[in-house]
Protein backbone atom coordinates (compact mmCIF):
# COMPACT_ATOMS: atom_id res chain seq x y z
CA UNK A 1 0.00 0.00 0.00
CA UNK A 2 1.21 3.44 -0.95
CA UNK A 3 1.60 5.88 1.85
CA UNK A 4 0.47 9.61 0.77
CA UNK A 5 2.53 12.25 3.04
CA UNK A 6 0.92 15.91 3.21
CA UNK A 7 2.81 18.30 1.48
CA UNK A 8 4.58 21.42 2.72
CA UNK A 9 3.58 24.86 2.11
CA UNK A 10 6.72 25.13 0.19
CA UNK A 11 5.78 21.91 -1.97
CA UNK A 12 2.55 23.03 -2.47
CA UNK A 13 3.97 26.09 -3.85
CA UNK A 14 6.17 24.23 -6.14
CA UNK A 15 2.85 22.31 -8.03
CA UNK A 16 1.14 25.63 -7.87
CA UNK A 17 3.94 27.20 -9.35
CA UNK A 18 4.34 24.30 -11.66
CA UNK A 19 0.58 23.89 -12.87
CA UNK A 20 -0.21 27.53 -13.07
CA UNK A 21 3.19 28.61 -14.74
CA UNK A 22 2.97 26.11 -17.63
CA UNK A 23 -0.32 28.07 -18.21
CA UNK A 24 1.04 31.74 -18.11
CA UNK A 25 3.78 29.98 -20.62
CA UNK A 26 1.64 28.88 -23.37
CA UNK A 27 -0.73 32.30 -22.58
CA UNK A 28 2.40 34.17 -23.14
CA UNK A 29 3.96 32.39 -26.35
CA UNK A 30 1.31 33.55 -28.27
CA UNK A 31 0.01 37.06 -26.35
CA UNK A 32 -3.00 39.13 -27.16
CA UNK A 33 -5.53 40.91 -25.04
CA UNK A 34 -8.65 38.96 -26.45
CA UNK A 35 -6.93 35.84 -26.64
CA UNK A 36 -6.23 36.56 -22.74
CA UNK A 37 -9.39 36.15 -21.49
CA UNK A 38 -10.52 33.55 -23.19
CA UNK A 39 -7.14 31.74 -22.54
CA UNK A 40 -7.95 32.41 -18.57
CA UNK A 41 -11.20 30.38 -18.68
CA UNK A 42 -9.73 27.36 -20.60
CA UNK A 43 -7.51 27.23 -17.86
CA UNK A 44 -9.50 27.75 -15.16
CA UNK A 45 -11.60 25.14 -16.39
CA UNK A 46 -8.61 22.69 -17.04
CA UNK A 47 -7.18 23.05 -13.23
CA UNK A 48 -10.58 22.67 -11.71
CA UNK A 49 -10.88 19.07 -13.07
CA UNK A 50 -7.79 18.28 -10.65
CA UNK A 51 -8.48 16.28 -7.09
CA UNK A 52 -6.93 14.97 -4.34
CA UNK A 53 -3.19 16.25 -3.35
CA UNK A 54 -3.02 18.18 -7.10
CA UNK A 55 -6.11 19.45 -6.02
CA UNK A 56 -4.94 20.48 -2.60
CA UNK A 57 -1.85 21.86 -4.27
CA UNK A 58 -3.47 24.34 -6.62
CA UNK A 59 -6.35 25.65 -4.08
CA UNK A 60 -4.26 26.40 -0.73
CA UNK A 61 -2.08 28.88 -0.07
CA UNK A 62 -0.88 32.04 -1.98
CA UNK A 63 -0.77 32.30 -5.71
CA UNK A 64 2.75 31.77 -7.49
CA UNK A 65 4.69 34.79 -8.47
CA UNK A 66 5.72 34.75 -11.93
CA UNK A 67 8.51 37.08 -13.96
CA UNK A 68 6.45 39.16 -16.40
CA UNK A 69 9.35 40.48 -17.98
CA UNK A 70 10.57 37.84 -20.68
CA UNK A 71 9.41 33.80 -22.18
CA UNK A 72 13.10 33.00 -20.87
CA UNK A 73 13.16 34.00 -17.75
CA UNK A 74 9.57 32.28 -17.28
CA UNK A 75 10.31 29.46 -18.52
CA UNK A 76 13.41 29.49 -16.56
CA UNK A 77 11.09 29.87 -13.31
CA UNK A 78 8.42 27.48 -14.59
CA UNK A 79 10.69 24.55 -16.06
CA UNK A 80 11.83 23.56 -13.13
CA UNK A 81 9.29 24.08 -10.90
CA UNK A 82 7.63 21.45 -13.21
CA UNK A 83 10.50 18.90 -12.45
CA UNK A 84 10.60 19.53 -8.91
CA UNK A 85 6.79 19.01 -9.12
CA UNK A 86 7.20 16.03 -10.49
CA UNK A 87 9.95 14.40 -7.88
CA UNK A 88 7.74 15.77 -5.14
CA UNK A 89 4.74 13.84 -5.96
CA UNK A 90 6.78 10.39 -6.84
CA UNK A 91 8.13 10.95 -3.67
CA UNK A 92 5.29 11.86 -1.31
CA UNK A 93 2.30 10.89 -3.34
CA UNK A 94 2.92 8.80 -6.43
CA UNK A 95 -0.51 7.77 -7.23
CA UNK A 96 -0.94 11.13 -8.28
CA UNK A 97 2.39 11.78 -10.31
CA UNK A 98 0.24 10.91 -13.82
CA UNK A 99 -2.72 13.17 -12.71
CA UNK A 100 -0.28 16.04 -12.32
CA UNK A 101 1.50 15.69 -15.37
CA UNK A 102 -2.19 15.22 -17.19
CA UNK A 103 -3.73 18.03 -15.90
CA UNK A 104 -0.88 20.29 -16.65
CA UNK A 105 -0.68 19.50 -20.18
CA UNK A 106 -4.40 19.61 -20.48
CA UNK A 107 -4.52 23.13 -18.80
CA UNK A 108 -1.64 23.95 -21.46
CA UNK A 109 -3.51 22.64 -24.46
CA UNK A 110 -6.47 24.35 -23.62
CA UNK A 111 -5.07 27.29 -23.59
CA UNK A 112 -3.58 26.85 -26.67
CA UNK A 113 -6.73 26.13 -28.17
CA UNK A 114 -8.50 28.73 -26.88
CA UNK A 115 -7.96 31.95 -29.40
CA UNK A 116 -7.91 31.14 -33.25
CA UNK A 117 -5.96 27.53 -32.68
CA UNK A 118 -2.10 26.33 -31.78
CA UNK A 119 0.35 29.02 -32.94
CA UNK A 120 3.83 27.37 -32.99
CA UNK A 121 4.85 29.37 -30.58
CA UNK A 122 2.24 27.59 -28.32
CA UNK A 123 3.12 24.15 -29.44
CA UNK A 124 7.10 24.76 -29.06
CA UNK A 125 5.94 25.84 -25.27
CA UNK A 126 3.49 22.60 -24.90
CA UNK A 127 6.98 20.69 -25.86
CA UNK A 128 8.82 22.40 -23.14
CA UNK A 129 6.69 21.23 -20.68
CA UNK A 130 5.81 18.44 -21.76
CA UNK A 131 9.81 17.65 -21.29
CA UNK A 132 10.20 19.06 -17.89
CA UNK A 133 7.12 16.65 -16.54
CA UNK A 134 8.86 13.66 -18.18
CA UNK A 135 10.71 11.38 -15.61
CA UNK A 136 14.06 12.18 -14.85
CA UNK A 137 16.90 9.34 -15.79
């Protein structure tokens, strides 16, 4: 039987940071101020489908702050706060590891989808993440 340990505020930071970053990354790849709020309720939508521990994560605590200024230094924020995410939830709740990684790319995709379809830009972002939630060697 798999033991589920409660996160820290820290680690719960971390997904938060994680989940809702990879969202502000794809948002960003592609900006534009109708696309915006459109993009904001595909993600909302996308992160309230998460439960348990993700879902814990996401709705405790203080929101994430995220650079503003540049894609690189966001992604340089958000990349590894996607990896950490990851090696916190094989480590303290593994059953939801898969969950995680699903409802981050889903958020991401939606938000892609949400204003006149995938710009490469978007895609190239989905990649990114998709690559920092893979499972490290």
């Amino acid at each position: 039987m798999i033991m589920e340990q409660r996160l820290t505020d820290e680690e719960r930071l971390t997904l938060k940071t994680g989940a809702f970053g990879a969202v502000f990354l794809v948002s960003n790849a592609d900006p534009g101020v109708v696309g915006v709020i459109r993009e904001s309720i595909a993600a909302s939508g996308a992160l309230a489908d998460a439960s348990g521990t993700v879902k814990e994560a996401l709705t405790t605590g203080p929101l994430p702050r995220l650079p503003r200024d540049s894609q690189l230094e966001i992604e340089s924020v958000v990349l590894p706060a996607l990896g950490r995410a990851v090696r916190i939830l094989r480590d303290k709740s593994p059953q939801d590891v898969d969950a995680y990684r699903a409802l981050v790319l889903a958020a991401a995709d939606r938000v892609a989808r949400a204003h006149d379809g995938v710009a490469p830009t978007e895609a190239a972002a989905i990649d990114q993440i998709r690559a920092a939630l893979a499972e490290p060697a």
